[in-house]
C-alpha atoms as a PDB file:
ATOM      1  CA  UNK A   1     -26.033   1.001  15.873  1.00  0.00           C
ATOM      2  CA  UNK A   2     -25.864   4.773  15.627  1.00  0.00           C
ATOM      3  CA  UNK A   3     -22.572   5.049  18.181  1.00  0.00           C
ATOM      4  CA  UNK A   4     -20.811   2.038  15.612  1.00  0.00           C
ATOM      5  CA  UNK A   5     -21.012   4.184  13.317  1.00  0.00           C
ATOM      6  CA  UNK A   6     -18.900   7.322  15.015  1.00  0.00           C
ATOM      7  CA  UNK A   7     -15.305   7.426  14.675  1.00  0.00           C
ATOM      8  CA  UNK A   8     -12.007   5.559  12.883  1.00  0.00           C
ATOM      9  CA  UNK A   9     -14.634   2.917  12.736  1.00  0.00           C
ATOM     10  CA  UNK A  10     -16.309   4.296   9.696  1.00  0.00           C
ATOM     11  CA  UNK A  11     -12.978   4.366   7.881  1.00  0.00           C
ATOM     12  CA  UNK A  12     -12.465   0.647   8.708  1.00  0.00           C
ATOM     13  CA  UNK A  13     -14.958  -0.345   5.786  1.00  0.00           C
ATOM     14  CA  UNK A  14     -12.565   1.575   3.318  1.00  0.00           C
ATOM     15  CA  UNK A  15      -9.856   0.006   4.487  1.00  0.00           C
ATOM     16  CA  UNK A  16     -11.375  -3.323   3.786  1.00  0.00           C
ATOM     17  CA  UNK A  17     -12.431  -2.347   0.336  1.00  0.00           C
ATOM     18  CA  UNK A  18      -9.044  -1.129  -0.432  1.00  0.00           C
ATOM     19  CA  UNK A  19      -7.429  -4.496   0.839  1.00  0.00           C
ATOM     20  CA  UNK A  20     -10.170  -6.381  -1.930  1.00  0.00           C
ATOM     21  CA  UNK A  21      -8.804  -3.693  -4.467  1.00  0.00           C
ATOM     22  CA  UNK A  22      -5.608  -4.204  -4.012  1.00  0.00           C
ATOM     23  CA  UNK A  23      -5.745  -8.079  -4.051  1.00  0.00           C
ATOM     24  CA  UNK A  24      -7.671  -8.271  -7.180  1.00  0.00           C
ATOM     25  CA  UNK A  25      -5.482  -5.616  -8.898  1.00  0.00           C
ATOM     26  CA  UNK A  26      -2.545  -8.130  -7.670  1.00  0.00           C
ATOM     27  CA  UNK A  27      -4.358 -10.945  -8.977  1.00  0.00           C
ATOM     28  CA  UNK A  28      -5.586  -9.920 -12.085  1.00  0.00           C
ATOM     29  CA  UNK A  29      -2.526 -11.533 -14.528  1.00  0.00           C
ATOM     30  CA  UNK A  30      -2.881 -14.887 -12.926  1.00  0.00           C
ATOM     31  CA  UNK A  31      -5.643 -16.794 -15.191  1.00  0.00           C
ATOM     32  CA  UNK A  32      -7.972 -18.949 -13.893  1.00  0.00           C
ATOM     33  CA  UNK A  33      -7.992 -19.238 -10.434  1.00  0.00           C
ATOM     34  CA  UNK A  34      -9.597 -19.649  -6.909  1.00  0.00           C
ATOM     35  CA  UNK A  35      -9.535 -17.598  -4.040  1.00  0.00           C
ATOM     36  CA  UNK A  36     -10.986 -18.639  -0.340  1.00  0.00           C
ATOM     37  CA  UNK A  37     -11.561 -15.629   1.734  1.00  0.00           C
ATOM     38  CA  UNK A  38     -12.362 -15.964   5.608  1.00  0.00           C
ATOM     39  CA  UNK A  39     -10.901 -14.876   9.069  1.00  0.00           C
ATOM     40  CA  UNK A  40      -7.646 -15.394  10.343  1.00  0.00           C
ATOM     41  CA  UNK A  41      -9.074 -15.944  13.919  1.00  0.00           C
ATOM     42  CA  UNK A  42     -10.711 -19.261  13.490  1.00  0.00           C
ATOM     43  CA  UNK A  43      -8.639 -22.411  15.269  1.00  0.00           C
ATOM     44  CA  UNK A  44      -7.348 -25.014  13.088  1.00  0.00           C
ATOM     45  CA  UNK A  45      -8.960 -27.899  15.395  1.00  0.00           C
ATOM     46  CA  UNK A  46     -12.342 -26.313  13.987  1.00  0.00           C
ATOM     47  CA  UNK A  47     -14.499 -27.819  11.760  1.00  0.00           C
ATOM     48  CA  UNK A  48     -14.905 -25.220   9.057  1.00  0.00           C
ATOM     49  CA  UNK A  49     -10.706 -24.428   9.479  1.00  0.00           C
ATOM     50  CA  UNK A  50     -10.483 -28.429   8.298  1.00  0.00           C
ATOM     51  CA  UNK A  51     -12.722 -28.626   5.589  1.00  0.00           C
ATOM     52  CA  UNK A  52     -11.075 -25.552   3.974  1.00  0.00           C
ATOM     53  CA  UNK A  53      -8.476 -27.549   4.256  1.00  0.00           C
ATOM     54  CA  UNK A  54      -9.714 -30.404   2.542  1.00  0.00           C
ATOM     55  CA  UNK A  55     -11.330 -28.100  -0.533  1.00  0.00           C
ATOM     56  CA  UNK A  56      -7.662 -26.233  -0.838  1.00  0.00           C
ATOM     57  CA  UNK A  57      -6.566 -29.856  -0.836  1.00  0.00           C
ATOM     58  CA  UNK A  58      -8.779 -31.215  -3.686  1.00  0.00           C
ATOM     59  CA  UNK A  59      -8.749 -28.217  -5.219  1.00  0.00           C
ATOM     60  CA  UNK A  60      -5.081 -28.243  -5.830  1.00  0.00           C
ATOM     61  CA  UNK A  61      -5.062 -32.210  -6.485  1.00  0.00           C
ATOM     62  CA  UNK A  62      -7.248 -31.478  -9.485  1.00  0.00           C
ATOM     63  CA  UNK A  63      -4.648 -28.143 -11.184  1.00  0.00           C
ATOM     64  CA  UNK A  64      -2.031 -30.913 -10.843  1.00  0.00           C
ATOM     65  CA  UNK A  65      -3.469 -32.802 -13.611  1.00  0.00           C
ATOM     66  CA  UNK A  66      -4.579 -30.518 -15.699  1.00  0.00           C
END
């Protein structure tokens, strides 16, 4: 745990939290809206890649008629 700890690897954590920043700041005129956050490794034949999918789907089925 120590040795994960040693390095450009404790920078990586900032770099994260400066992406977040950075997207919010970007974000922050839009109004009401919804963000889905996950990795950009998964497959899309996997199960949790197609039910995103299918929330982003119904998600933006139900701004249209709004």
């Amino acid at each position: 745990m120590v040795e994960d700890l040693k390095g450009k690897e404790t920078w990586r954590v900032f770099r994260i939290m400066s992406e977040f920043i950075e997207g919010f700041d970007e974000l922050s005129d839009v109004g009401p809206a919804v963000s889905i956050f996950g990795s950009a490794r998964i497959e899309n034949n996997k199960k949790y890649y197609k039910q995103c999918v299918e929330v982003s789907r119904l998600l933006s089925k139900g701004a249209t008629r709004s």
